[in-house]
C-alpha atoms as a PDB file:
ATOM      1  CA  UNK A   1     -26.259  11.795   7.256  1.00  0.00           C
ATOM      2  CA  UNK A   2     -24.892  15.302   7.749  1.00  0.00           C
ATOM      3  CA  UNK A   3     -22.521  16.833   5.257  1.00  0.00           C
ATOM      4  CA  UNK A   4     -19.804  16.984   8.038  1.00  0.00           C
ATOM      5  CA  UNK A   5     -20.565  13.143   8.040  1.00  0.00           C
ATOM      6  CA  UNK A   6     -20.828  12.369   3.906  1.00  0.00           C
ATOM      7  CA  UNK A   7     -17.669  14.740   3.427  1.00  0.00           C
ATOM      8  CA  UNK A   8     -15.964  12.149   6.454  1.00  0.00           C
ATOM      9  CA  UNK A   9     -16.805   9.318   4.546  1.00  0.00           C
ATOM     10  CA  UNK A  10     -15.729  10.364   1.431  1.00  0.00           C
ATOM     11  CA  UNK A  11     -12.481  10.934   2.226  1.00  0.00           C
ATOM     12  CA  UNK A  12     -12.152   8.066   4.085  1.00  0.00           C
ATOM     13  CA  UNK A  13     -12.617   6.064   0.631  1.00  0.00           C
ATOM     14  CA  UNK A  14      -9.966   7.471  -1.044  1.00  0.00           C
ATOM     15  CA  UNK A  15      -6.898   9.109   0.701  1.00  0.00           C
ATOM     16  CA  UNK A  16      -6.979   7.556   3.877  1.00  0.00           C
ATOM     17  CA  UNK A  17      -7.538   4.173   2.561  1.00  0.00           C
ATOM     18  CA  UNK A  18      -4.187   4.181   0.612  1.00  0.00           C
ATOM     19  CA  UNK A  19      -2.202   5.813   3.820  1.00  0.00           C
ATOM     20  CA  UNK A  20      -4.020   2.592   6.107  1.00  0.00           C
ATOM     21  CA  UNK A  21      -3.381   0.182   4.414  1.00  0.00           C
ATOM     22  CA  UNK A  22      -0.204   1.220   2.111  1.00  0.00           C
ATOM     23  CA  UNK A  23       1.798   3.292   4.366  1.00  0.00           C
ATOM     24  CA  UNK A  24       5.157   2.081   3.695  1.00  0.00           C
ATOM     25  CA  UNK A  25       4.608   3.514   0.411  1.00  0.00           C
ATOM     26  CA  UNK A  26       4.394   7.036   1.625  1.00  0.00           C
ATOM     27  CA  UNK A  27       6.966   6.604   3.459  1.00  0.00           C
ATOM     28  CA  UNK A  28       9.676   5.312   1.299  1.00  0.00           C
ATOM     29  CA  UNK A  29       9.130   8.031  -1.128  1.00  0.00           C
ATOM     30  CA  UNK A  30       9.125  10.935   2.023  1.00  0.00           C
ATOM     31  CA  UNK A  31      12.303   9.292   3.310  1.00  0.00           C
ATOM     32  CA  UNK A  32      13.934   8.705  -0.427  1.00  0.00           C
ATOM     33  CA  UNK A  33      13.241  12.707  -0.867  1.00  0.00           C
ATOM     34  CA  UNK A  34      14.659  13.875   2.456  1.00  0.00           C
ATOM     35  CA  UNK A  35      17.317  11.687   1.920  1.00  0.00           C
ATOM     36  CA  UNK A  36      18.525  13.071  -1.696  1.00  0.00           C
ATOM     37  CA  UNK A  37      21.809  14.569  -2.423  1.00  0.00           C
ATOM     38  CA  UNK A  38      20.702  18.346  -2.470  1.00  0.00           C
ATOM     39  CA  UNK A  39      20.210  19.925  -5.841  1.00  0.00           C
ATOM     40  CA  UNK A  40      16.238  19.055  -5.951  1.00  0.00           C
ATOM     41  CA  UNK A  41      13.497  16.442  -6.324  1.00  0.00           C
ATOM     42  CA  UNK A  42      11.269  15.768  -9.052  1.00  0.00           C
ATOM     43  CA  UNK A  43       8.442  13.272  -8.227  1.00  0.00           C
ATOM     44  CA  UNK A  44       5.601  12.177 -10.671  1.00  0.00           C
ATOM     45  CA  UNK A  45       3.458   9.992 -11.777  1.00  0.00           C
ATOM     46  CA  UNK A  46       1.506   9.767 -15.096  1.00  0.00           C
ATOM     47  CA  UNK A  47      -0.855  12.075 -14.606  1.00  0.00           C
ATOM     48  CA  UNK A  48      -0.086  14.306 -11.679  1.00  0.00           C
ATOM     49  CA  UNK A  49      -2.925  14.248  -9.677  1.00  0.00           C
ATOM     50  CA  UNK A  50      -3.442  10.842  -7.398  1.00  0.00           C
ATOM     51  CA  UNK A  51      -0.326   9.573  -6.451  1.00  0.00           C
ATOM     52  CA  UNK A  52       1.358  12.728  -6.837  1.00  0.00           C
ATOM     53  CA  UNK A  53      -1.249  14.891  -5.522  1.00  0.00           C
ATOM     54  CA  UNK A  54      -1.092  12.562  -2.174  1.00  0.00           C
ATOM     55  CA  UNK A  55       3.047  12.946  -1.677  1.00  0.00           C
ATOM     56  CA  UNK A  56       2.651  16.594  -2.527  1.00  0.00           C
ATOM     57  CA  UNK A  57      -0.437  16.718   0.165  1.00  0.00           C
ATOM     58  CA  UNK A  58       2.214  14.788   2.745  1.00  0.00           C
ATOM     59  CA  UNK A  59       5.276  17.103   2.126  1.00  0.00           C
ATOM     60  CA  UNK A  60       3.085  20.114   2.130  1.00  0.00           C
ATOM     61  CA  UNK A  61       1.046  19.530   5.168  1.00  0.00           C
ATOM     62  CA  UNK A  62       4.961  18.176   6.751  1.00  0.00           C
ATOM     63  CA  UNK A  63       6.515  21.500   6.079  1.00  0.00           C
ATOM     64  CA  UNK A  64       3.253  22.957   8.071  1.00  0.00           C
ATOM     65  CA  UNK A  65       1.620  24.662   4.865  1.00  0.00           C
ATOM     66  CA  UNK A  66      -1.898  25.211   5.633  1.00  0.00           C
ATOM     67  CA  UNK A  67      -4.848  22.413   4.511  1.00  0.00           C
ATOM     68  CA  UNK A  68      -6.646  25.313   2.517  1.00  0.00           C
ATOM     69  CA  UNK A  69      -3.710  25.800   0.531  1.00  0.00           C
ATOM     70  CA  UNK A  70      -2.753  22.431   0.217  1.00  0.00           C
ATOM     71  CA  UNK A  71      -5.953  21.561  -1.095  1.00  0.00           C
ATOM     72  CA  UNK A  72      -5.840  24.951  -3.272  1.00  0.00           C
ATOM     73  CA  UNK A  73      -2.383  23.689  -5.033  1.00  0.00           C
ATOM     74  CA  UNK A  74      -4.243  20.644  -5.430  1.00  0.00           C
ATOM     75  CA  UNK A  75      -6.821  21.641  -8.084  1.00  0.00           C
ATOM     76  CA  UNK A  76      -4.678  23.404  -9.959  1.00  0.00           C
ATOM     77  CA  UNK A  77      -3.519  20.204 -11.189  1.00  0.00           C
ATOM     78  CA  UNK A  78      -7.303  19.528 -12.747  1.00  0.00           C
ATOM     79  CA  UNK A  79      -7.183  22.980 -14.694  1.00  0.00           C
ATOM     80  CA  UNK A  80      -3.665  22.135 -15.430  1.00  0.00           C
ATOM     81  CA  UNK A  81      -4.441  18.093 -16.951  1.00  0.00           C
ATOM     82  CA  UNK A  82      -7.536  19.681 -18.650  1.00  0.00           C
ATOM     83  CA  UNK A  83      -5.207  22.005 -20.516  1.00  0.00           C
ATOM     84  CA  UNK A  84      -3.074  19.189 -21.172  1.00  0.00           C
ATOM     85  CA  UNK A  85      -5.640  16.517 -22.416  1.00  0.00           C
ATOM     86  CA  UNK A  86      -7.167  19.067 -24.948  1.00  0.00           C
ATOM     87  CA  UNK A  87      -3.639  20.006 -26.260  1.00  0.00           C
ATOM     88  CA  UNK A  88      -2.615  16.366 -26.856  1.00  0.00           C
ATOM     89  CA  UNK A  89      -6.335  15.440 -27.856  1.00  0.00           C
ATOM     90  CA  UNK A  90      -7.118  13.176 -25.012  1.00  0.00           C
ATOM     91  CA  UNK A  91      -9.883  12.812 -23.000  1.00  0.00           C
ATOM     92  CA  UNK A  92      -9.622  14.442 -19.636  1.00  0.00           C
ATOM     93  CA  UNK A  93      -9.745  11.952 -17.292  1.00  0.00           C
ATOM     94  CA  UNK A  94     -10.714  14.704 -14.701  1.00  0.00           C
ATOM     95  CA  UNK A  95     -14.396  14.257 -14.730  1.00  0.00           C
ATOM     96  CA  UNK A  96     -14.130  10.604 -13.290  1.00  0.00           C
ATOM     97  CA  UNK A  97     -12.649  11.255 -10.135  1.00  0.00           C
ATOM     98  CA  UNK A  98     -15.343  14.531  -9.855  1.00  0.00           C
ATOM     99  CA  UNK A  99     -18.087  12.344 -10.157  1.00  0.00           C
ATOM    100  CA  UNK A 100     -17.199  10.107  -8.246  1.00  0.00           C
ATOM    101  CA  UNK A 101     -16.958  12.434  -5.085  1.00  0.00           C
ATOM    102  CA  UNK A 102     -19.904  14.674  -6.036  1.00  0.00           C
ATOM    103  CA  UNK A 103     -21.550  11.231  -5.723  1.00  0.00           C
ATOM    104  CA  UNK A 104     -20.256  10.567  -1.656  1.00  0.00           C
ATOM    105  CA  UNK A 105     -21.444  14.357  -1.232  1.00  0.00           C
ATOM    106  CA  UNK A 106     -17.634  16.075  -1.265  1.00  0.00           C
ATOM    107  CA  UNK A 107     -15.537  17.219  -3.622  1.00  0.00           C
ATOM    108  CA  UNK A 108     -11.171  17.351  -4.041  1.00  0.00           C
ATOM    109  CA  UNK A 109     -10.903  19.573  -1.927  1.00  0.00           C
ATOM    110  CA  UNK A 110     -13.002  19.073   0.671  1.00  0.00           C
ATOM    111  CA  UNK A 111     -11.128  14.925   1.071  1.00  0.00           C
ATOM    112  CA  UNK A 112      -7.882  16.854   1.152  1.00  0.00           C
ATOM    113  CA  UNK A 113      -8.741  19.241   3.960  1.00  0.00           C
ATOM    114  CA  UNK A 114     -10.531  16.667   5.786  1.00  0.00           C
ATOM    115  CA  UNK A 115      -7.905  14.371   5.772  1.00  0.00           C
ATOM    116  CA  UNK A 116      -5.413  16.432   6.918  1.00  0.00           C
ATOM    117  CA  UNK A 117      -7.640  18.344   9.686  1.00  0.00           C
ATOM    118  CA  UNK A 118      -8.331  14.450  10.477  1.00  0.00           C
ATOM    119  CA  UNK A 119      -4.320  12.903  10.259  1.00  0.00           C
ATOM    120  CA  UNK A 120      -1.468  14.275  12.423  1.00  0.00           C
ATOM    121  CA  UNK A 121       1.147  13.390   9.123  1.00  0.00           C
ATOM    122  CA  UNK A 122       4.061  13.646  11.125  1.00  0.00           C
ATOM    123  CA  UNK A 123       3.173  11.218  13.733  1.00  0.00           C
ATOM    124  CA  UNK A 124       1.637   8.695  11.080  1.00  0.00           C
ATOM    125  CA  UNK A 125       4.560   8.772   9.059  1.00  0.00           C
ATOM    126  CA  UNK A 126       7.143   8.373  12.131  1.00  0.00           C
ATOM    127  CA  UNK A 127       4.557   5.455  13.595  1.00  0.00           C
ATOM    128  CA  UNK A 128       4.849   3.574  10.146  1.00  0.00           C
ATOM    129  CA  UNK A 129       8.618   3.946   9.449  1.00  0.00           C
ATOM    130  CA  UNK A 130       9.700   4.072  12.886  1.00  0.00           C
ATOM    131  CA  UNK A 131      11.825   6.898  12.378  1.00  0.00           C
ATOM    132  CA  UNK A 132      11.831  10.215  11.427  1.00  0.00           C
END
């Protein structure tokens, strides 16, 4: 299997997956943030990265920021929760999701680019809530 092919696959078993089979999801929290009263948005999770990472990824990549920077942005957040585990005394739960893709042959940022070179967000989005 080419990397092109591994890297493909990988990211097909963890973005994509949730955005298949999950996509009101994504949606509600898009619309709920375009909707808001103006003054800001906060969005999290607990830890920053997954579910946070992905709305970030779909507002970024809406607003027409490039993949590469998306994905850049992105892995700040494991230098970030790395800091943040060894000032509370936790274990950083960063390695986990690292292994797991150096294991399908990709890496963070490689799922997020590929993804998004892969998924026209706009027109996923508007074909799962039926609106813009």
């Amino acid at each position: 299997m080419s990397g092109r092919a591994v890297r493909s696959s990988a990211h097909r078993s963890t973005i994509r997956p949730h955005l298949e089979r999950l996509p009101e999801r994504s949606v509600a929290v898009v619309r709920a943030i375009a909707r808001a009263e103006p003054g800001g948005v906060a969005f999290h999770c607990v830890g920053g990265r997954d579910r946070t990472g992905q709305i970030a990824m779909l507002l970024l990549a809406l607003i027409g920021v490039a993949a590469e920077d998306i994905a850049a942005d992105y892995m700040l957040s494991y230098e970030r929760l790395r800091a943040r585990s060894a000032a509370q005394g936790e274990q950083d739960q960063g390695p986990l999701p690292e292994a797991f893709l150096a294991g399908q042959g990709t890496s963070a940022d490689e799922v997020i680019v590929g993804t998004l070179t892969e998924l026209d967000v706009g027109a996923h989005l508007r074909a799962v809530g039926r609106s813009d």
